[in-house]
Every structure is written in structure tokens, then in C-alpha cells.
PDB file of N, CA and C in Angstrom:
ATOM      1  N   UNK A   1      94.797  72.736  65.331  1.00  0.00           N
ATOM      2  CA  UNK A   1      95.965  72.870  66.199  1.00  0.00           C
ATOM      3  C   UNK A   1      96.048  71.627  67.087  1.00  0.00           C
ATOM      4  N   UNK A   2      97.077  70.512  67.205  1.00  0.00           N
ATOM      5  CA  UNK A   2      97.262  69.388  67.496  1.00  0.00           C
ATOM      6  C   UNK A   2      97.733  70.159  69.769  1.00  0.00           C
ATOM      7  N   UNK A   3      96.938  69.214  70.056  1.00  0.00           N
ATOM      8  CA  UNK A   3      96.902  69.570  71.874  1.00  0.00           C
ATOM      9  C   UNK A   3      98.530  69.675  72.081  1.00  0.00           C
ATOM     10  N   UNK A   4      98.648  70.199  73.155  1.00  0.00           N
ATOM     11  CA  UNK A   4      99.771  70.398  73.943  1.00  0.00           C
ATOM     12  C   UNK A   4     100.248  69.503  75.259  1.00  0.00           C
ATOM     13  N   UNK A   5     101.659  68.817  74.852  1.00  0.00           N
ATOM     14  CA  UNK A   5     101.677  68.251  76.069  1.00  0.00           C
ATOM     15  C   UNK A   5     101.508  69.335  77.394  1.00  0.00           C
ATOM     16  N   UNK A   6     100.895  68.789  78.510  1.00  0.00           N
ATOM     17  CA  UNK A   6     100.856  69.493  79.759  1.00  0.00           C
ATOM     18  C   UNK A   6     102.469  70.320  80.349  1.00  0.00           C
ATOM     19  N   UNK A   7     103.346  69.358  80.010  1.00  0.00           N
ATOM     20  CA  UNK A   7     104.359  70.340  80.841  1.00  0.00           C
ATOM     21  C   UNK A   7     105.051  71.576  79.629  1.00  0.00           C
ATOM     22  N   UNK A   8     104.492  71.462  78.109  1.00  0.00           N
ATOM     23  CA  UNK A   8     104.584  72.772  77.339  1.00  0.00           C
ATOM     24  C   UNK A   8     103.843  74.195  77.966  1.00  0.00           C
ATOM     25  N   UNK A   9     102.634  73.571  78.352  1.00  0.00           N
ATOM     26  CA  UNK A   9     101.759  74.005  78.678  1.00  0.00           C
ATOM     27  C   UNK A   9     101.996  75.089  80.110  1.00  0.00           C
ATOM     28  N   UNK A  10     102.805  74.308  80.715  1.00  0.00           N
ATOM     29  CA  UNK A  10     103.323  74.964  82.437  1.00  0.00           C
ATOM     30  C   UNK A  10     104.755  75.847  81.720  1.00  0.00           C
ATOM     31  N   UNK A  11     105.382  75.038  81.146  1.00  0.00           N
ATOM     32  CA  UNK A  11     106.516  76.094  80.402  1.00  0.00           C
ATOM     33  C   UNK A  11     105.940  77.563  79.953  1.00  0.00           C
ATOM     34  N   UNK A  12     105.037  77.290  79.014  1.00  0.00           N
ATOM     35  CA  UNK A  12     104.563  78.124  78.223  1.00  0.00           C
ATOM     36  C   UNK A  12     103.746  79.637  79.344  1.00  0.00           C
ATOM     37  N   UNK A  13     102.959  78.928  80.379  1.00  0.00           N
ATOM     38  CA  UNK A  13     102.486  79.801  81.061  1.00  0.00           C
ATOM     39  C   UNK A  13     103.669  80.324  81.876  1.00  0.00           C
ATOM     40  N   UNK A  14     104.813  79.594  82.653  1.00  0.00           N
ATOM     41  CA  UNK A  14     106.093  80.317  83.460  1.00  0.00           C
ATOM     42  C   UNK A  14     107.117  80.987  82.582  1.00  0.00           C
ATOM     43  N   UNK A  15     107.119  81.065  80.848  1.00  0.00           N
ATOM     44  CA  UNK A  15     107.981  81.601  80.096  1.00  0.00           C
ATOM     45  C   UNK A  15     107.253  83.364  80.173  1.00  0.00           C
ATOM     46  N   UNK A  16     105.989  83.321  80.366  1.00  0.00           N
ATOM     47  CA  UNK A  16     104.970  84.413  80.054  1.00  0.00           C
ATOM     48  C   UNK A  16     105.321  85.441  81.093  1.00  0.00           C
ATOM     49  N   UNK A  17     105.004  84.175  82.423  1.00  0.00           N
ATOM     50  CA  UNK A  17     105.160  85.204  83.833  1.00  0.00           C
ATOM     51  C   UNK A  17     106.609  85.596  84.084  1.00  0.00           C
ATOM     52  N   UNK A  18     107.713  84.792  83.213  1.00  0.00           N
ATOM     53  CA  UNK A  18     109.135  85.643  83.558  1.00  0.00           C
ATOM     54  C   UNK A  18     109.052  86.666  82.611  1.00  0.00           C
ATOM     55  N   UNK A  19     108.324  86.693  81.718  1.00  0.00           N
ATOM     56  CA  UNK A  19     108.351  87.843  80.496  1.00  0.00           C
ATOM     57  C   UNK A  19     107.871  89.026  80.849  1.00  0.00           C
ATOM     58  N   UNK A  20     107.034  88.919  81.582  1.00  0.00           N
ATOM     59  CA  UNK A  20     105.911  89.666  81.931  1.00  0.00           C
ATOM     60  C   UNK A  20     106.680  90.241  83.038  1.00  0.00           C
ATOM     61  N   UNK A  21     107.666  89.882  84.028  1.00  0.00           N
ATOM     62  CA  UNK A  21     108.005  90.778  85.170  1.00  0.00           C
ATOM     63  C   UNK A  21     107.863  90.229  86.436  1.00  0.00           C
ATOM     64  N   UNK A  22     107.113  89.348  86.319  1.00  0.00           N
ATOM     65  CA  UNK A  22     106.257  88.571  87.716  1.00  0.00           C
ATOM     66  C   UNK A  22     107.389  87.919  88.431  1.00  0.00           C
ATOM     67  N   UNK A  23     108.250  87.339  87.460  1.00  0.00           N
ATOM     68  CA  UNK A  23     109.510  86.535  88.166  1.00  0.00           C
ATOM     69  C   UNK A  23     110.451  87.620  87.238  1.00  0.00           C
ATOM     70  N   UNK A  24     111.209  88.211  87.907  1.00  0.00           N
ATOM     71  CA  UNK A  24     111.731  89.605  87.883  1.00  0.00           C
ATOM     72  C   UNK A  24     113.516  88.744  87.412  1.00  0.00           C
ATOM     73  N   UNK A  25     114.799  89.089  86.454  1.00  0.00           N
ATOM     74  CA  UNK A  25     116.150  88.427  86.653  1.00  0.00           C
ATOM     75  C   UNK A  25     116.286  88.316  87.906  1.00  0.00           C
ATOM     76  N   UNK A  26     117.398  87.463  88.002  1.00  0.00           N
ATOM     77  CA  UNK A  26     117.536  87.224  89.188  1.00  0.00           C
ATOM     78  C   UNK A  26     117.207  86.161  90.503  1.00  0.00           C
ATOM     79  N   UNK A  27     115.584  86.288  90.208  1.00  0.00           N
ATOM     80  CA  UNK A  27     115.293  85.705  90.672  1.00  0.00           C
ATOM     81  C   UNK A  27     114.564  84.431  90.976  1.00  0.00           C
ATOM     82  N   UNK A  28     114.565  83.648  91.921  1.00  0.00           N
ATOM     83  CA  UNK A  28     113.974  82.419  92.284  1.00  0.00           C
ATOM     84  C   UNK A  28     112.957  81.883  92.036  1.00  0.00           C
ATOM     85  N   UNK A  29     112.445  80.745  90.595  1.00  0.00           N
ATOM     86  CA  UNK A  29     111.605  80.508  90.659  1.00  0.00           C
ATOM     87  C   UNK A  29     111.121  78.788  91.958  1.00  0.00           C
ATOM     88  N   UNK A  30     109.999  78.762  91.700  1.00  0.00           N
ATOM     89  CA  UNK A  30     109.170  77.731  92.536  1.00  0.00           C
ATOM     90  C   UNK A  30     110.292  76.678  92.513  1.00  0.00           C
ATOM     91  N   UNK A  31     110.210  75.828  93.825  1.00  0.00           N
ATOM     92  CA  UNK A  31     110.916  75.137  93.678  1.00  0.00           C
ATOM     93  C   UNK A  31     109.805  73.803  93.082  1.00  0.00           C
ATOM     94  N   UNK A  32     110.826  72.291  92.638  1.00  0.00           N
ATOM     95  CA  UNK A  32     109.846  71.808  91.560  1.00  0.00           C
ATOM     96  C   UNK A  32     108.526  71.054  92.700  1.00  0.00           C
ATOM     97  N   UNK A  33     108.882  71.421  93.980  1.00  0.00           N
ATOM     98  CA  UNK A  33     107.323  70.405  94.946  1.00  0.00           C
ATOM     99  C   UNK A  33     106.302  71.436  94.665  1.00  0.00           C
ATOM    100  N   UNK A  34     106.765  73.251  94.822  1.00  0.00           N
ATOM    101  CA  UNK A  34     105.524  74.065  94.730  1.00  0.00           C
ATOM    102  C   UNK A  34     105.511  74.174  93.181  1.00  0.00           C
ATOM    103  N   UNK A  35     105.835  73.699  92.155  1.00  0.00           N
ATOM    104  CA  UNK A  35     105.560  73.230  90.960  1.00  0.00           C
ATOM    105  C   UNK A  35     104.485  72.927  90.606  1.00  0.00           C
ATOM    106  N   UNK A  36     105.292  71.485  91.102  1.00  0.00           N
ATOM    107  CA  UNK A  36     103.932  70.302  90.995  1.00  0.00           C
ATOM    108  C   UNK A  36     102.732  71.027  91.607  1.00  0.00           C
ATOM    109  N   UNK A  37     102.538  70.943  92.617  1.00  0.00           N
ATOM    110  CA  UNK A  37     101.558  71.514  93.733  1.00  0.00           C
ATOM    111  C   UNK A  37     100.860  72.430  92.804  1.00  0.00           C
ATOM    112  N   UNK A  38     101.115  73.662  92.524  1.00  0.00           N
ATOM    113  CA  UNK A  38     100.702  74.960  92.108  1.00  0.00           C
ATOM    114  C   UNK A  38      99.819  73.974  90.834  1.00  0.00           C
ATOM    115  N   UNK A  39     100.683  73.582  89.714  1.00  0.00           N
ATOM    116  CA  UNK A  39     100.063  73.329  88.336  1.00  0.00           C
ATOM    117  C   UNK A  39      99.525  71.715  88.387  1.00  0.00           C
ATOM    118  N   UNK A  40      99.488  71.374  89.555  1.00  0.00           N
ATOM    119  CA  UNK A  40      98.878  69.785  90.012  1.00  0.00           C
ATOM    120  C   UNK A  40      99.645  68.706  88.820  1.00  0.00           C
ATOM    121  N   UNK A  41     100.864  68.419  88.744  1.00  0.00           N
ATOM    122  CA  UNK A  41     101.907  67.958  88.043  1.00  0.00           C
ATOM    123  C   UNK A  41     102.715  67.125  88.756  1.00  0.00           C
ATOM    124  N   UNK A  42     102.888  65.911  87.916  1.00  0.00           N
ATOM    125  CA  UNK A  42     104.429  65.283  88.504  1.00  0.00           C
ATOM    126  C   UNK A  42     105.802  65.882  88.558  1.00  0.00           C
ATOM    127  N   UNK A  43     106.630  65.498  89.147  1.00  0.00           N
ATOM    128  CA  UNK A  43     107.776  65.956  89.443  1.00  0.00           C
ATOM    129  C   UNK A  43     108.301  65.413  88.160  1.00  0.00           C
ATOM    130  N   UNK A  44     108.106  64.854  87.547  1.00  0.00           N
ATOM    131  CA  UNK A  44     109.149  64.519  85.771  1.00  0.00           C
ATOM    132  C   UNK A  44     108.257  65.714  84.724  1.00  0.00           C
ATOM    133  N   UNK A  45     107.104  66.115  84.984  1.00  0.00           N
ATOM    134  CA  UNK A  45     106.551  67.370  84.182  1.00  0.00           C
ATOM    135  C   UNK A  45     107.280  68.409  84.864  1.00  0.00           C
ATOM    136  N   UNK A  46     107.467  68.439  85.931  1.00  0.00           N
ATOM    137  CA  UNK A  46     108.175  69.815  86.411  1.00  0.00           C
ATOM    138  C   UNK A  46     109.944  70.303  86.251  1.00  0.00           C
ATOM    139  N   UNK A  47     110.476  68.897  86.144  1.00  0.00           N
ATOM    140  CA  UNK A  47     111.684  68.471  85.551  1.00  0.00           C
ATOM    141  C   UNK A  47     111.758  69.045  83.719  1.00  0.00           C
ATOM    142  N   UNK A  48     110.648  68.645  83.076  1.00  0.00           N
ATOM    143  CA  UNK A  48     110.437  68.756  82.220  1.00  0.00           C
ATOM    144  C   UNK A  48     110.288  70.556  81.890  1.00  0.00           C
ATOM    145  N   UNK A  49     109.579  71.144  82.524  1.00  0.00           N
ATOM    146  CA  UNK A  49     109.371  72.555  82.406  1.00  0.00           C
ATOM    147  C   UNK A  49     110.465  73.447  82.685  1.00  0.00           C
ATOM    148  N   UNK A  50     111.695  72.821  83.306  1.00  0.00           N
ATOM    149  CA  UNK A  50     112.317  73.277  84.208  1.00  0.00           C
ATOM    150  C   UNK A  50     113.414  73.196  82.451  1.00  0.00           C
ATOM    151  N   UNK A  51     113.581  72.104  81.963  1.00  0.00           N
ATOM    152  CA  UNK A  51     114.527  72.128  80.857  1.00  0.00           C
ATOM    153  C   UNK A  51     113.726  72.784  79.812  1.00  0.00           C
ATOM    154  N   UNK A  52     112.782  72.937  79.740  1.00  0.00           N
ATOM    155  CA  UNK A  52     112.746  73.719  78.318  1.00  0.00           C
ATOM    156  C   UNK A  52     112.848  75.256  78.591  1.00  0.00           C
ATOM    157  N   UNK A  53     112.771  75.830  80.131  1.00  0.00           N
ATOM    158  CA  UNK A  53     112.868  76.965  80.284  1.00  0.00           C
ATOM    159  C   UNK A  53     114.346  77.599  80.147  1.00  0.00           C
ATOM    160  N   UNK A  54     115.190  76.257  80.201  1.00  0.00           N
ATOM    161  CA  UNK A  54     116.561  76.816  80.789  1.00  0.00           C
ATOM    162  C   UNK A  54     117.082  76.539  78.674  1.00  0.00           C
ATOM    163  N   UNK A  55     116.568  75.516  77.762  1.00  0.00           N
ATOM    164  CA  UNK A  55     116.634  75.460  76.881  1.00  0.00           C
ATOM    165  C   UNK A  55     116.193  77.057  76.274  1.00  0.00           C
ATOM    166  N   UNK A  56     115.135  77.481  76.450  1.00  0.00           N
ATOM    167  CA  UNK A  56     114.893  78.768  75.684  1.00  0.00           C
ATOM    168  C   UNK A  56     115.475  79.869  76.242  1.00  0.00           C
ATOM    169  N   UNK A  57     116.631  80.174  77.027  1.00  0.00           N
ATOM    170  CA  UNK A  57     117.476  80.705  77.797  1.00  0.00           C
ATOM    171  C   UNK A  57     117.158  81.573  78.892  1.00  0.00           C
ATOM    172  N   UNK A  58     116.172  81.314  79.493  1.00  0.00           N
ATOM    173  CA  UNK A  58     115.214  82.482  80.554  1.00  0.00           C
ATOM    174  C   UNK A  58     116.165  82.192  81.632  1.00  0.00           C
ATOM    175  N   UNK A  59     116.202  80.730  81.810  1.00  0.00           N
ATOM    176  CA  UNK A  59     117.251  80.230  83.306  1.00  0.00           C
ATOM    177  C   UNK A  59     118.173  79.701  83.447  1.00  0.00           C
ATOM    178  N   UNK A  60     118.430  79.249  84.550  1.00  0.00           N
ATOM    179  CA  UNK A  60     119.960  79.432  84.917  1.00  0.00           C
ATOM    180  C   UNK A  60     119.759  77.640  86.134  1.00  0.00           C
ATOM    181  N   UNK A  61     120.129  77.044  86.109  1.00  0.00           N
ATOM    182  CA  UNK A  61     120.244  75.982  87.299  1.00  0.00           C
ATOM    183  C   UNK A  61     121.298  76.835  88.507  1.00  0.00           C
ATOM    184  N   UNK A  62     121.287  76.454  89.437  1.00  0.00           N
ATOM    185  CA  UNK A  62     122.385  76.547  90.372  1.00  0.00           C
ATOM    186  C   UNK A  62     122.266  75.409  91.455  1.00  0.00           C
ATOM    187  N   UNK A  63     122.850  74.113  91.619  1.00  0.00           N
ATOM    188  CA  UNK A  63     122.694  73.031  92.318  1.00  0.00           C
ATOM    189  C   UNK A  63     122.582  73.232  93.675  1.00  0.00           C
ATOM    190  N   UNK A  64     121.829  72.773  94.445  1.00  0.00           N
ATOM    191  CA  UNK A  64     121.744  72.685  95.700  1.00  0.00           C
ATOM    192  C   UNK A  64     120.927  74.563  95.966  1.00  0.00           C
ATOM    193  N   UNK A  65     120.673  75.331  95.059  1.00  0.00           N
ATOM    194  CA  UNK A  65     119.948  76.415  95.448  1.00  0.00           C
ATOM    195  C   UNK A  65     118.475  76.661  94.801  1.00  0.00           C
ATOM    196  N   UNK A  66     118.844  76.296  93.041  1.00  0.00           N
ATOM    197  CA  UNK A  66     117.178  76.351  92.524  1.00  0.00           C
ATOM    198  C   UNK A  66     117.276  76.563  91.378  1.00  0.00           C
ATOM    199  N   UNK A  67     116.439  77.110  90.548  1.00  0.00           N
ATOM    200  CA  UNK A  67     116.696  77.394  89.324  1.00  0.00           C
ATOM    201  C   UNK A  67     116.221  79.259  89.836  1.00  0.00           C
ATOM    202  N   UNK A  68     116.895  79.711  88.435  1.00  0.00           N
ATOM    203  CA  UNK A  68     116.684  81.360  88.552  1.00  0.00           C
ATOM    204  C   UNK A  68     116.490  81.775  87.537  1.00  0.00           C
ATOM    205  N   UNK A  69     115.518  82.961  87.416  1.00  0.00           N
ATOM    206  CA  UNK A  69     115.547  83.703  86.074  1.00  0.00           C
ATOM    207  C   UNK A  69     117.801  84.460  85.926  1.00  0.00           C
ATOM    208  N   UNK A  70     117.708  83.977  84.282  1.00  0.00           N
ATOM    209  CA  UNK A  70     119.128  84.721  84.099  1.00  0.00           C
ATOM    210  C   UNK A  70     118.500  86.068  84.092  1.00  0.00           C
ATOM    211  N   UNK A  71     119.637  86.987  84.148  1.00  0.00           N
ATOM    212  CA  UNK A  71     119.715  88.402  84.188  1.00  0.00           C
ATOM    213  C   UNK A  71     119.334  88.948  82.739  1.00  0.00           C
ATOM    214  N   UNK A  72     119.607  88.703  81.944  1.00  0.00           N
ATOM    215  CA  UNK A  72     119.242  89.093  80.430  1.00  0.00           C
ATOM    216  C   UNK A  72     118.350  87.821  79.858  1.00  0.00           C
ATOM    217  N   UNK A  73     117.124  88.092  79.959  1.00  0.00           N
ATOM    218  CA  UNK A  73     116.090  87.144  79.326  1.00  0.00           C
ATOM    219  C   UNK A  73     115.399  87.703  78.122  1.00  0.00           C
ATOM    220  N   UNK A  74     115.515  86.515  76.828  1.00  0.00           N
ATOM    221  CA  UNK A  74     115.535  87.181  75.705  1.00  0.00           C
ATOM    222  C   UNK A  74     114.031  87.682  75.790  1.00  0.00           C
ATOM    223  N   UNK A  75     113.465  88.646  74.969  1.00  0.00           N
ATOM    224  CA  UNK A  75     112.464  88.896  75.028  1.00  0.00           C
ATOM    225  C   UNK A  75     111.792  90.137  76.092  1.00  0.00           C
ATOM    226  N   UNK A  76     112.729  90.140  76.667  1.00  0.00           N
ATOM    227  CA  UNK A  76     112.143  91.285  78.165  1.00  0.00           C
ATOM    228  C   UNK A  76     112.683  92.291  78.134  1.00  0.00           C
TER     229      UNK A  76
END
């Protein structure tokens, strides 16, 4: 099994915890400084996590507020 880039890796673990309930629709995930911070990451990995989450349809952008779990997330 060929390694994982790191920000698959932060995707992969925040796709789990919206699956799982932890980040409930609706609502607000980390913004990308407690990102970085939390998973010790640059802000272009957290940029990065931030599009593949909204690519596999869990989220939602809203400018100037954050990103959010959408209300119907496939899988949940």
C-alpha cells in the first residue's frame, strides 16, 4: 500500500468524525488555524483537506463564516 499524502490523511480522519456524528449537519467545522494547530499542518494542507471534504460532498463553504457539515452527508 503506497503512503498517504498527510492532508488525505487529515481528510480521511475529519470525513470519519463527520460520519461518525462528532461533527453533527449543520455544523461548524475547525476553523483552518485550529486545523493546522490540532493535526500540526500547514495552512495549504488544511486548504487542501478542506477541498477534498467539500469534493466528497460532506461540506458546504460559506465565505466570511467557515466551512460546515451539509445537512445530508452521504454515508450518514
Amino acid at each position: 500500500m503506497p503512503p498517504q499524502y498527510r492532508y488525505q490523511q487529515v481528510a480521511d480522519d475529519m470525513a470519519n468524525r463527520i460520519k461518525s456524528g462528532e461533527f453533527p449537519p449543520g455544523s461548524r467545522l475547525p476553523s483552518r488555524a485550529e486545523l493546522c494547530e490540532q493535526y500540526e499542518v500547514s495552512s495549504f494542507v488544511a486548504d487542501r483537506v478542506y477541498l477534498v471534504l467539500k469534493m466528497q460532498g460532506l461540506t458546504e463553504s460559506l465565505p466570511g463564516a467557515g466551512v460546515f457539515v451539509k445537512e445530508s452527508v452521504p454515508g450518514q
